[in-house]
Structure formats: structure tokens, C-alpha cells
PDB file of N, CA and C in Angstrom:
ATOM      1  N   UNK A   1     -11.439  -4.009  -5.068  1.00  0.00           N
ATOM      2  CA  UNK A   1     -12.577  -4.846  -4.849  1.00  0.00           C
ATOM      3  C   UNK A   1     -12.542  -5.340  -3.407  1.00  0.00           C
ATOM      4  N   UNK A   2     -13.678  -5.011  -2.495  1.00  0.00           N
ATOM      5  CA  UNK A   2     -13.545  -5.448  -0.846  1.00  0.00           C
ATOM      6  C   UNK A   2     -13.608  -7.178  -0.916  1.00  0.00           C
ATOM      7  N   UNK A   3     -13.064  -7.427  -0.024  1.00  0.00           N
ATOM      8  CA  UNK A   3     -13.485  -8.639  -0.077  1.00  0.00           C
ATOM      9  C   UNK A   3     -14.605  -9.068   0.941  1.00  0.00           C
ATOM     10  N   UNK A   4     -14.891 -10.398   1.505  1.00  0.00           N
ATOM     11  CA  UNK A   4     -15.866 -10.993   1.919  1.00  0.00           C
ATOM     12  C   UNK A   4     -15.506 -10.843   3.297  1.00  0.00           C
ATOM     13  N   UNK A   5     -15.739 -10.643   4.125  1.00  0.00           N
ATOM     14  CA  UNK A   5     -15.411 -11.076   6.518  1.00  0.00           C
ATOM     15  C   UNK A   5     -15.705 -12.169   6.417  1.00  0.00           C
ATOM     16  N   UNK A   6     -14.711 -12.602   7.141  1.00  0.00           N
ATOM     17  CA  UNK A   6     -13.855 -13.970   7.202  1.00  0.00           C
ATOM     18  C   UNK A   6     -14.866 -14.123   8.476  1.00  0.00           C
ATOM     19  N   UNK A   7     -15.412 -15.416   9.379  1.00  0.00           N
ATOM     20  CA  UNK A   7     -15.530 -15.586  10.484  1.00  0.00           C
ATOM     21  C   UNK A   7     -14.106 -16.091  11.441  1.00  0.00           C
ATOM     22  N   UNK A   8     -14.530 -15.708  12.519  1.00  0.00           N
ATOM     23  CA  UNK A   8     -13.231 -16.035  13.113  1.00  0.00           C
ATOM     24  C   UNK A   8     -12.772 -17.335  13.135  1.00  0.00           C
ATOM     25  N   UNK A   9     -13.286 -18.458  13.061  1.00  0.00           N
ATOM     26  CA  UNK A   9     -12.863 -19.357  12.812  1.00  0.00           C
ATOM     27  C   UNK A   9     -12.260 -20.044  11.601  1.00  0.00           C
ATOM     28  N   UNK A  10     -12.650 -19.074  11.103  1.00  0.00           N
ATOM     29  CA  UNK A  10     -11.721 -19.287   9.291  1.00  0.00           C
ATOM     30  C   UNK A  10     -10.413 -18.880   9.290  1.00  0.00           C
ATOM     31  N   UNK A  11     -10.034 -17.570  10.528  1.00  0.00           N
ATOM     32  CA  UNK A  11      -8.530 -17.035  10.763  1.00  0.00           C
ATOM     33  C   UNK A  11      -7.124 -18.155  11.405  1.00  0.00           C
ATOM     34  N   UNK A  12      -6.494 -18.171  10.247  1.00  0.00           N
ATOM     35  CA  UNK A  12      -5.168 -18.968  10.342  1.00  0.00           C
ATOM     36  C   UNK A  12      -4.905 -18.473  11.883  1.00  0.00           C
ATOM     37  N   UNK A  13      -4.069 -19.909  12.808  1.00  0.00           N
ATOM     38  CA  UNK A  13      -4.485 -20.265  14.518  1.00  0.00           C
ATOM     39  C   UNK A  13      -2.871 -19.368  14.454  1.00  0.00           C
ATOM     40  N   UNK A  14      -1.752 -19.553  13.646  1.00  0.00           N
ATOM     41  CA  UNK A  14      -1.162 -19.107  13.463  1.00  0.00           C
ATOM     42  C   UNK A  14       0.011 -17.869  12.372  1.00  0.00           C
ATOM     43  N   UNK A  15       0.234 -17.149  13.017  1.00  0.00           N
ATOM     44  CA  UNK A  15       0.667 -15.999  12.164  1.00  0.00           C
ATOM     45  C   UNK A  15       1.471 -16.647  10.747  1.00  0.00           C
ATOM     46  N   UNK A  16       2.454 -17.932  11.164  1.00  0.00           N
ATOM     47  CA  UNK A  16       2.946 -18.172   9.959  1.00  0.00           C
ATOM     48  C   UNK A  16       1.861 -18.320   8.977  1.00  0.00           C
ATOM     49  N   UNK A  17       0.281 -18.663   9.240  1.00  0.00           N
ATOM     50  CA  UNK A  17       0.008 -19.320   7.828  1.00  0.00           C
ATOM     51  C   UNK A  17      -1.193 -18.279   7.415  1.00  0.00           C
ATOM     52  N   UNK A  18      -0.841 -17.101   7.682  1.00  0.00           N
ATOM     53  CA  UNK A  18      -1.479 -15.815   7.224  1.00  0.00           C
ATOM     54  C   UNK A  18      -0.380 -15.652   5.914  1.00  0.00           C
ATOM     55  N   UNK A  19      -1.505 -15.266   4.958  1.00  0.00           N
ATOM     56  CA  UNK A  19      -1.399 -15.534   3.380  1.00  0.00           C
ATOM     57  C   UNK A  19      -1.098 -13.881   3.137  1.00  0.00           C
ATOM     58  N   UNK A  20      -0.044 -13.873   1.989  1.00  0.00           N
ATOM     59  CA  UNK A  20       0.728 -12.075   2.571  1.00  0.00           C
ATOM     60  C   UNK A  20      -0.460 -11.296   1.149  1.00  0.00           C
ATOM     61  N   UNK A  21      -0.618 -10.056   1.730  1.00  0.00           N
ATOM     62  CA  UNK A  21      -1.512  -9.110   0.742  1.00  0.00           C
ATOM     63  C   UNK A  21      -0.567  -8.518  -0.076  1.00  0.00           C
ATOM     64  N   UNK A  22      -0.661  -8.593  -1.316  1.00  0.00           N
ATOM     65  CA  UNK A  22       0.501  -7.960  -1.993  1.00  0.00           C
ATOM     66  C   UNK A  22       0.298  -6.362  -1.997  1.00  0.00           C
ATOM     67  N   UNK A  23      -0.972  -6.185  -1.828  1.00  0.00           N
ATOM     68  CA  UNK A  23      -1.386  -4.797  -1.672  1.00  0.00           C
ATOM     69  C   UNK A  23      -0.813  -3.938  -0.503  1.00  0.00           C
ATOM     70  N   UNK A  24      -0.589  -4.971   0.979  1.00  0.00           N
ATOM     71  CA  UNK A  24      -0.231  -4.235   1.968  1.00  0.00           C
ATOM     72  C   UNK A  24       1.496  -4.398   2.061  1.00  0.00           C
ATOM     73  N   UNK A  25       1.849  -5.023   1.287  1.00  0.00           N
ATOM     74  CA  UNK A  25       3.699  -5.169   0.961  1.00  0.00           C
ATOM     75  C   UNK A  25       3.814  -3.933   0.205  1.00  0.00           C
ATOM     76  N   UNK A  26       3.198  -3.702  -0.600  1.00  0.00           N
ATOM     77  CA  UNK A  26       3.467  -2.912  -1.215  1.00  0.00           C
ATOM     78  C   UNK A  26       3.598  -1.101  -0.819  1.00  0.00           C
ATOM     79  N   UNK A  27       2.251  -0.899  -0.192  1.00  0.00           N
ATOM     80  CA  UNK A  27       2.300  -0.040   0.593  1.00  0.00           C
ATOM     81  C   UNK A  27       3.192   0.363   1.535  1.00  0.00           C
ATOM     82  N   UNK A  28       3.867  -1.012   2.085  1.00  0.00           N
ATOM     83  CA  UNK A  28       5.121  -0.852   3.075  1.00  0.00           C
ATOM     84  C   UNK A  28       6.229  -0.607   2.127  1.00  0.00           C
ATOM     85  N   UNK A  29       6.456  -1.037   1.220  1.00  0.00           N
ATOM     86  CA  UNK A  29       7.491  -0.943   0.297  1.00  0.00           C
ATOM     87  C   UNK A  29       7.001   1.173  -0.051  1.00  0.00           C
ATOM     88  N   UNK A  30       6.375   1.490  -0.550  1.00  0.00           N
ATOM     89  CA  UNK A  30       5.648   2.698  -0.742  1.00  0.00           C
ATOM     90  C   UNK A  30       6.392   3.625   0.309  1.00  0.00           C
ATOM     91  N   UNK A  31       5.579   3.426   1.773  1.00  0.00           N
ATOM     92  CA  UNK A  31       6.394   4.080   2.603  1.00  0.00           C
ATOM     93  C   UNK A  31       7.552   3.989   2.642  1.00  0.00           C
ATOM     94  N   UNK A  32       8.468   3.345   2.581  1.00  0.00           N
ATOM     95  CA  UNK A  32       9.735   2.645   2.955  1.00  0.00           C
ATOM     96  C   UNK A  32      10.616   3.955   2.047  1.00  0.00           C
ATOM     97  N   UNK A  33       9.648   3.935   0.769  1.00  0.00           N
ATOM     98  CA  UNK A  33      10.580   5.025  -0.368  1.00  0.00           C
ATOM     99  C   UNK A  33      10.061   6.808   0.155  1.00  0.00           C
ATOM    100  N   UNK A  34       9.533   6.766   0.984  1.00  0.00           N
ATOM    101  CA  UNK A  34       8.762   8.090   1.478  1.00  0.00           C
ATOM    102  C   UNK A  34       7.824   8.425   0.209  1.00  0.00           C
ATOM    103  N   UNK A  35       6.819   7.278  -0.021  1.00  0.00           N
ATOM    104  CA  UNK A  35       5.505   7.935  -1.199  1.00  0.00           C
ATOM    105  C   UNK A  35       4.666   8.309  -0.280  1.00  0.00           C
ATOM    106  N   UNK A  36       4.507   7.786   1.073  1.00  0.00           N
ATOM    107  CA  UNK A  36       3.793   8.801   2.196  1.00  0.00           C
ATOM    108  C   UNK A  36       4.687   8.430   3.613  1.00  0.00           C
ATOM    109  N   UNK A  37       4.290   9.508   4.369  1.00  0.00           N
ATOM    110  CA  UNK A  37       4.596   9.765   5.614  1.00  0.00           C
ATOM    111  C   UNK A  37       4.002   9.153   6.929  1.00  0.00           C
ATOM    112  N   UNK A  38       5.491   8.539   7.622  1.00  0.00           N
ATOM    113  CA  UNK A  38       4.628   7.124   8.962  1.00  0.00           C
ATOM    114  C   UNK A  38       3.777   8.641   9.860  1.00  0.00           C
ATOM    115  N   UNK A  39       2.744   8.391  10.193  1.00  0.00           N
ATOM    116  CA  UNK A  39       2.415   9.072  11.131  1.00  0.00           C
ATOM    117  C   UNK A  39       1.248   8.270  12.419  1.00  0.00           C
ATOM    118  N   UNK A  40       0.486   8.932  12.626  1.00  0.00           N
ATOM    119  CA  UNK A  40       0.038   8.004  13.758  1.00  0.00           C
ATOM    120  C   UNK A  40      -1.561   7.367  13.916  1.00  0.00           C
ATOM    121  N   UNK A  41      -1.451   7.767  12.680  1.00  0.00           N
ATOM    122  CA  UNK A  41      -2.857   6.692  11.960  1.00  0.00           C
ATOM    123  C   UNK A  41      -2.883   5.080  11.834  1.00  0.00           C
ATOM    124  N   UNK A  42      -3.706   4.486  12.857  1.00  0.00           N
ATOM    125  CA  UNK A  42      -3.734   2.979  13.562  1.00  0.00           C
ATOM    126  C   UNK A  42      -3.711   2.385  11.999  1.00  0.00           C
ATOM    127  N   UNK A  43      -2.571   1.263  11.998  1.00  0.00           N
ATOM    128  CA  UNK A  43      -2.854   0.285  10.660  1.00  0.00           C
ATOM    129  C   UNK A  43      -2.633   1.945   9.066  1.00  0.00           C
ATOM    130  N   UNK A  44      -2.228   2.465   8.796  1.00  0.00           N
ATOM    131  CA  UNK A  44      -2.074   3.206   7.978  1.00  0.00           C
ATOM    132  C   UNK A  44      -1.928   2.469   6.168  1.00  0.00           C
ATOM    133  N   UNK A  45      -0.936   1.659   6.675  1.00  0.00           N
ATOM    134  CA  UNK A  45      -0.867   0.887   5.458  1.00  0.00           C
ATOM    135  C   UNK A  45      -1.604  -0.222   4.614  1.00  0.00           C
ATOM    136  N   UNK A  46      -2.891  -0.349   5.686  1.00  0.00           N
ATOM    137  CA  UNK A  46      -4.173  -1.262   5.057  1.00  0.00           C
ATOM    138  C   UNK A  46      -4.933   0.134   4.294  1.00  0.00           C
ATOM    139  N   UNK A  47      -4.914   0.803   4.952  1.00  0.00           N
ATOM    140  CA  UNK A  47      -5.694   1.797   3.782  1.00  0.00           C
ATOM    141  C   UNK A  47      -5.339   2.617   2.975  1.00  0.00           C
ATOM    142  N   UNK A  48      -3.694   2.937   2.714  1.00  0.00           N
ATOM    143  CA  UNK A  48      -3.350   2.548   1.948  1.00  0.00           C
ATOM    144  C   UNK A  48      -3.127   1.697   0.534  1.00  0.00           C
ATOM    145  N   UNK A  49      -3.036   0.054   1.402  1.00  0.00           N
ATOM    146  CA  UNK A  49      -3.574  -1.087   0.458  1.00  0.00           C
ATOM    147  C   UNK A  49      -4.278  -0.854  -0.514  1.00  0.00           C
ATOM    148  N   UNK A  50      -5.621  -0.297   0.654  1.00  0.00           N
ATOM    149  CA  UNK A  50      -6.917  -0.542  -0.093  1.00  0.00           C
ATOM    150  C   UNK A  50      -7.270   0.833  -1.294  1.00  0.00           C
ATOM    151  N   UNK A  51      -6.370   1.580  -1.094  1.00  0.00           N
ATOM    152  CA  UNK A  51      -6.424   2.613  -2.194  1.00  0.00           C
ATOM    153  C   UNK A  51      -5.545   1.873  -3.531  1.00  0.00           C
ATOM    154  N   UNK A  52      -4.268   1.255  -2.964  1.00  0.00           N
ATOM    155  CA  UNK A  52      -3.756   0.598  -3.824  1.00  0.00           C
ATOM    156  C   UNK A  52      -4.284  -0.130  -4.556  1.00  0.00           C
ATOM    157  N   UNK A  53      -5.107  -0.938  -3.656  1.00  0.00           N
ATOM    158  CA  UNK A  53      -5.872  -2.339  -4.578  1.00  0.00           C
ATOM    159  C   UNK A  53      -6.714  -1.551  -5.589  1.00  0.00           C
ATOM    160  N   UNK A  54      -7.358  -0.531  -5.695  1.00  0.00           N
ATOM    161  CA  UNK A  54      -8.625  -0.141  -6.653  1.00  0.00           C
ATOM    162  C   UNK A  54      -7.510   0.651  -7.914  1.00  0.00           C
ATOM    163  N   UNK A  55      -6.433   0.407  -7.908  1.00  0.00           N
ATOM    164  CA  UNK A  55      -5.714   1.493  -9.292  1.00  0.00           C
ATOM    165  C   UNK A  55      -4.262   0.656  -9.447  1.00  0.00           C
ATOM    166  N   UNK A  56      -4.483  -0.286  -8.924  1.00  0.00           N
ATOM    167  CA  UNK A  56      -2.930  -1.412  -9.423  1.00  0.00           C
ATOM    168  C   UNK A  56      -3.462  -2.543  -9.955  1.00  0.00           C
ATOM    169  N   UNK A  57      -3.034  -3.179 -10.947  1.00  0.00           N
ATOM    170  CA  UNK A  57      -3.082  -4.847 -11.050  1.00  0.00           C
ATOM    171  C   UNK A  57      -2.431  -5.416 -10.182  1.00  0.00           C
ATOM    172  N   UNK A  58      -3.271  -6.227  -9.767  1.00  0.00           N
ATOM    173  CA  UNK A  58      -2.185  -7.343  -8.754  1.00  0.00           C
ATOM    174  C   UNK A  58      -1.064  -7.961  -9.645  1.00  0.00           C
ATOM    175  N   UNK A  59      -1.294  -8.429 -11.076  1.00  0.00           N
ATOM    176  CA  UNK A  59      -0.380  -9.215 -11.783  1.00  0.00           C
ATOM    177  C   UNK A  59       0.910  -8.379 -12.067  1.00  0.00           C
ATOM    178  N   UNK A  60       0.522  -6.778 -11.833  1.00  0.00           N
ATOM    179  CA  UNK A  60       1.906  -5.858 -12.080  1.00  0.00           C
ATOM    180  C   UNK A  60       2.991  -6.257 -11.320  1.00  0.00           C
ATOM    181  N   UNK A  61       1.812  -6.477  -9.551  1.00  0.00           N
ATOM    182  CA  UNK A  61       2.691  -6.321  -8.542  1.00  0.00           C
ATOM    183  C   UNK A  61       4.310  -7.738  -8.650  1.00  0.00           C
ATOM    184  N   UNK A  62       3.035  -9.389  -9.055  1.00  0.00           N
ATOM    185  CA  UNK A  62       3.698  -9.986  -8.691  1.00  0.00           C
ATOM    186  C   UNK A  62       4.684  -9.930  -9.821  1.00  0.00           C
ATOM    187  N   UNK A  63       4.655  -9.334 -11.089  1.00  0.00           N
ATOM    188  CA  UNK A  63       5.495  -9.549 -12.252  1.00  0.00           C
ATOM    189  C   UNK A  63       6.707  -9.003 -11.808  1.00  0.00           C
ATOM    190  N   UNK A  64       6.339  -7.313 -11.540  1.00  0.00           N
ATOM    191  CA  UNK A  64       7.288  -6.155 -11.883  1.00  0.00           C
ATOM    192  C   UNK A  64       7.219  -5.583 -10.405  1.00  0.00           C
ATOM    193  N   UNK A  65       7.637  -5.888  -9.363  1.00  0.00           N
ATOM    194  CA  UNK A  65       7.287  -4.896  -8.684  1.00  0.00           C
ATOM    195  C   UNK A  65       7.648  -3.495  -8.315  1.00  0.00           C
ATOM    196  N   UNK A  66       8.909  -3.148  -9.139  1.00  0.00           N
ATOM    197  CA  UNK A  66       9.679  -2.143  -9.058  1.00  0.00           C
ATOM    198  C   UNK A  66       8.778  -0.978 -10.198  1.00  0.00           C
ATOM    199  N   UNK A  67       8.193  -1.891 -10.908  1.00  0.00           N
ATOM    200  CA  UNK A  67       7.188  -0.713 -12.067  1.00  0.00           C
ATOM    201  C   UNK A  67       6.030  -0.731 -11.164  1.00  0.00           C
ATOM    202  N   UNK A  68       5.282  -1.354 -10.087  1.00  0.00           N
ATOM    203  CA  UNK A  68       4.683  -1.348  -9.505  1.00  0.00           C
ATOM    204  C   UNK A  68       4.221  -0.486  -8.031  1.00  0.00           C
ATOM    205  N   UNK A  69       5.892  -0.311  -7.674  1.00  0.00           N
ATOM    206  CA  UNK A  69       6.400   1.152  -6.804  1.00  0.00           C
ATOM    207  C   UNK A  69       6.327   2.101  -7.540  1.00  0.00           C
ATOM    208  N   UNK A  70       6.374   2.095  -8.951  1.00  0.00           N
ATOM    209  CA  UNK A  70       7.159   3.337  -9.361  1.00  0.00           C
ATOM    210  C   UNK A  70       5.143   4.090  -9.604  1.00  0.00           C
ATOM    211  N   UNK A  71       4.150   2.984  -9.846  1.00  0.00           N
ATOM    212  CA  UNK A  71       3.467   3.448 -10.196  1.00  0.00           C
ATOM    213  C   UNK A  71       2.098   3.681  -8.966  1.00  0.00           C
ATOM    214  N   UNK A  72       2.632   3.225  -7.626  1.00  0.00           N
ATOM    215  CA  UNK A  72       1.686   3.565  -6.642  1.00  0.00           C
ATOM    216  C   UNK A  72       2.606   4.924  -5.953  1.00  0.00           C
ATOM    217  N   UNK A  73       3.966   5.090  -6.624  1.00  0.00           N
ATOM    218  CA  UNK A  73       4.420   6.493  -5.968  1.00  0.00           C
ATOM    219  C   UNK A  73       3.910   7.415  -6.282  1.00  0.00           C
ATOM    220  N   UNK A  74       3.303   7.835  -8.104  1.00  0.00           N
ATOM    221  CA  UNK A  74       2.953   8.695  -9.199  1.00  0.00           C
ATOM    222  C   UNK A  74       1.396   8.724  -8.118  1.00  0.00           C
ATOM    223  N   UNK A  75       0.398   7.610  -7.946  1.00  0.00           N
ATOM    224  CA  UNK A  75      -0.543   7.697  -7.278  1.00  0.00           C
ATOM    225  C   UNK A  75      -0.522   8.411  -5.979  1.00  0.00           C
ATOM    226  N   UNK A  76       1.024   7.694  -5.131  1.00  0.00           N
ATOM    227  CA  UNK A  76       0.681   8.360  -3.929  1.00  0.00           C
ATOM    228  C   UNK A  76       1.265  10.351  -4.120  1.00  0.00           C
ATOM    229  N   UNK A  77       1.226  10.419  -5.205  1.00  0.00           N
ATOM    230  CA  UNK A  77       1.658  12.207  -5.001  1.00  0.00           C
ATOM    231  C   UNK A  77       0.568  12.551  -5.974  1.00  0.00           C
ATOM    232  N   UNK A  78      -0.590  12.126  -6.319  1.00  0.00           N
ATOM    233  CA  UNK A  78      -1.685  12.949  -6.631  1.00  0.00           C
ATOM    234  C   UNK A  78      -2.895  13.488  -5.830  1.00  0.00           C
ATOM    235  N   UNK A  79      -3.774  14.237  -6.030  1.00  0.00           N
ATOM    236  CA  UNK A  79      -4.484  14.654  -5.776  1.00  0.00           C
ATOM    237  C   UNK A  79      -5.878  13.583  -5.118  1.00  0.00           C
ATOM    238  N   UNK A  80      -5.792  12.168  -5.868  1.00  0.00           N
ATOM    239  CA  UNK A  80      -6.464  11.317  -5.108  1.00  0.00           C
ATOM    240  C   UNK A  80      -6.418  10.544  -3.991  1.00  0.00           C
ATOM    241  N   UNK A  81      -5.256  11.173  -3.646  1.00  0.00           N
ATOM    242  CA  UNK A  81      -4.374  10.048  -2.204  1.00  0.00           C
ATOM    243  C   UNK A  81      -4.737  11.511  -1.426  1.00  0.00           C
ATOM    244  N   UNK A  82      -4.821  12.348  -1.800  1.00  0.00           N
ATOM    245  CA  UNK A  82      -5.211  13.800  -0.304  1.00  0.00           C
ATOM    246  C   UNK A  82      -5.800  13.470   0.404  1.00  0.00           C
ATOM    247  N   UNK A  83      -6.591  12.643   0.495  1.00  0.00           N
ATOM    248  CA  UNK A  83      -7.478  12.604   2.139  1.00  0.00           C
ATOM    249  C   UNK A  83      -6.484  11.210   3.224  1.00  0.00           C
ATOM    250  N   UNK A  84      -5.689  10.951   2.393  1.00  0.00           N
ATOM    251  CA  UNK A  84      -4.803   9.466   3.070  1.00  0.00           C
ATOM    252  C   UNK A  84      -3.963  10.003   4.087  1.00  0.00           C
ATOM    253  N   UNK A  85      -3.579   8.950   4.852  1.00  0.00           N
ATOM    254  CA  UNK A  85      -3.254   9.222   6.164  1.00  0.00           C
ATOM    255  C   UNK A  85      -1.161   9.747   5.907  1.00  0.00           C
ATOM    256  N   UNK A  86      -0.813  10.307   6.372  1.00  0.00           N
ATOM    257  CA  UNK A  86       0.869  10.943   5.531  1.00  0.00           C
ATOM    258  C   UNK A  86       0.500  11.338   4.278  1.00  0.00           C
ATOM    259  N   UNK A  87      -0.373  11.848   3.410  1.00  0.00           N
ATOM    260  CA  UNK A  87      -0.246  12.102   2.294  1.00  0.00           C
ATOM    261  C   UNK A  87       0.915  13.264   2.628  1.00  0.00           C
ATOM    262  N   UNK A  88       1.831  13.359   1.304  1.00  0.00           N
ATOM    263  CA  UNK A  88       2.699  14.590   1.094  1.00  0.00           C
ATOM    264  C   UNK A  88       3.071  14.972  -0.120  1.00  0.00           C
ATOM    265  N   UNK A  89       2.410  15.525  -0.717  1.00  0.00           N
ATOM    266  CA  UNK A  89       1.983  16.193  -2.301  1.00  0.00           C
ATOM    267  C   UNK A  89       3.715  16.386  -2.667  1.00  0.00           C
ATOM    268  N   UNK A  90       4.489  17.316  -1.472  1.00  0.00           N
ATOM    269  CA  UNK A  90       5.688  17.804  -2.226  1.00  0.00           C
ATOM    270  C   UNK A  90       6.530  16.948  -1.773  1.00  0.00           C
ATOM    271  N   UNK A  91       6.406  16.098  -1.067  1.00  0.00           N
ATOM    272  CA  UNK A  91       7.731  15.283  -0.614  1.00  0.00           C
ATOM    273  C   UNK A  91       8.420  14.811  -1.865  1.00  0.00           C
ATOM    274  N   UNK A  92       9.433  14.369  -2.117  1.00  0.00           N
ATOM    275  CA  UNK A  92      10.392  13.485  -3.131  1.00  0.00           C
ATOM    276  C   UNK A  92       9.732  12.470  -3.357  1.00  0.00           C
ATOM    277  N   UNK A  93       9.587  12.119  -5.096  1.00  0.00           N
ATOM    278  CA  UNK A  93       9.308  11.055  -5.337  1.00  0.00           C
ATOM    279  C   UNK A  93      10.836   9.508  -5.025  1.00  0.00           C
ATOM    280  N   UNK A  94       9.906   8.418  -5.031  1.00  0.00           N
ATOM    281  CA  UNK A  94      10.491   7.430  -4.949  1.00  0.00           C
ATOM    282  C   UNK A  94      11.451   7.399  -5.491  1.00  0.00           C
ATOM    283  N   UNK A  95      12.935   6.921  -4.740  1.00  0.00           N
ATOM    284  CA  UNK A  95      14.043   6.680  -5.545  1.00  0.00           C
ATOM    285  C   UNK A  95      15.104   8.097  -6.016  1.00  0.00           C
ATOM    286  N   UNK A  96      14.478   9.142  -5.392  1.00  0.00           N
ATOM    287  CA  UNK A  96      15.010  10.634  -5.604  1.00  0.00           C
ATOM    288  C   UNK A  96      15.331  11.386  -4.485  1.00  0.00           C
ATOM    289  N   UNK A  97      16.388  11.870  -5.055  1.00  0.00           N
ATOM    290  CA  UNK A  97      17.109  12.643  -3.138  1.00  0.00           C
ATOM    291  C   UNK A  97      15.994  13.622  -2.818  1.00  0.00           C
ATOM    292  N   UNK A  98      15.681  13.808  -1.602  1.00  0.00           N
ATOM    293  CA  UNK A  98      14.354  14.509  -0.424  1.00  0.00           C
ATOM    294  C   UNK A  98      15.567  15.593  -0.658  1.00  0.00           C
TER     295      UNK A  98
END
């Protein structure tokens, strides 16, 4: 679900009090296990996110997040993540020797 554009004056003055996306942790967590590949696509892991956000519960993330990797890895090696930026169909899933 997109959300609303913020005006700039609504943006926290400082980085500490930027509110964390569990969607874009996650994605970093994602890469981190090689469910896709860093490459040189600006911000990669917001769109990412945002594939994340439309096929995860957020409540998975904050419950379980390890069932929550396990289940944006299964996503990131299908056929609907192909147009994403590192997609890699055959790479090793999460948590499994490459």
C-alpha cells in the first residue's frame, strides 16, 4: 500500500528521529542472506521494500522475523521479483551454502 508525500517540512530535522521501515530492514536483512544481488541500482532496497510491502504482513515482520526472511527469500527467488534490481533465480537460498 503507497503511502501519502510527506511535505518537506513534515521530514524529521534529524536522522535520529526518522522512524525505521520494517520493510526496508528487511530487505537489507534479504540482501545480507544473498535473496538478491548488491548491484548498482540507486536505493535498490526501497524497491525492494516496496515489493516486500505488497506480499508480507508487517505483523510477521515485527513478530517473527526470521519466518519473515525465510518468506521474502521464497519471494525473492520467484518469478515475480524478475524485473528487480539483483534478482538471481539460481543463487542459494537464505541460510544455505552458495
Amino acid at each position: 500500500m503507497p503511502t501519502a508525500r510527506q511535505a518537506i517540512s513534515d521530514l524529521p530535522r534529524r536522522i535520529n528521529d526518522l522512524v525505521d521501515d520494517p520493510f526496508r530492514s528487511l530487505a537489507g536483512l534479504l540482501r545480507n542472506a544473498k535473496g538478491f544481488l548488491k548491484n548498482d541500482t540507486a536505493f535498490e532496497e526501497f524497491i525492494w521494500a516496496d515489493f516486500l510491502r505488497r506480499r508480507i504482513d508487517r505483523a510477521l515482520i515485527e513478530r517473527d522475523v526470521a519466518a519473515a526472511l525465510q518468506q521474502a527469500d521464497a519471494l525473492a527467488h520467484s518469478k515475480d521479483a524478475a524485473h528487480l534490481p539483483g534478482y538471481a533465480a539460481g543463487i542459494a537460498a537464505a541460510g544455505k551454502a552458495a
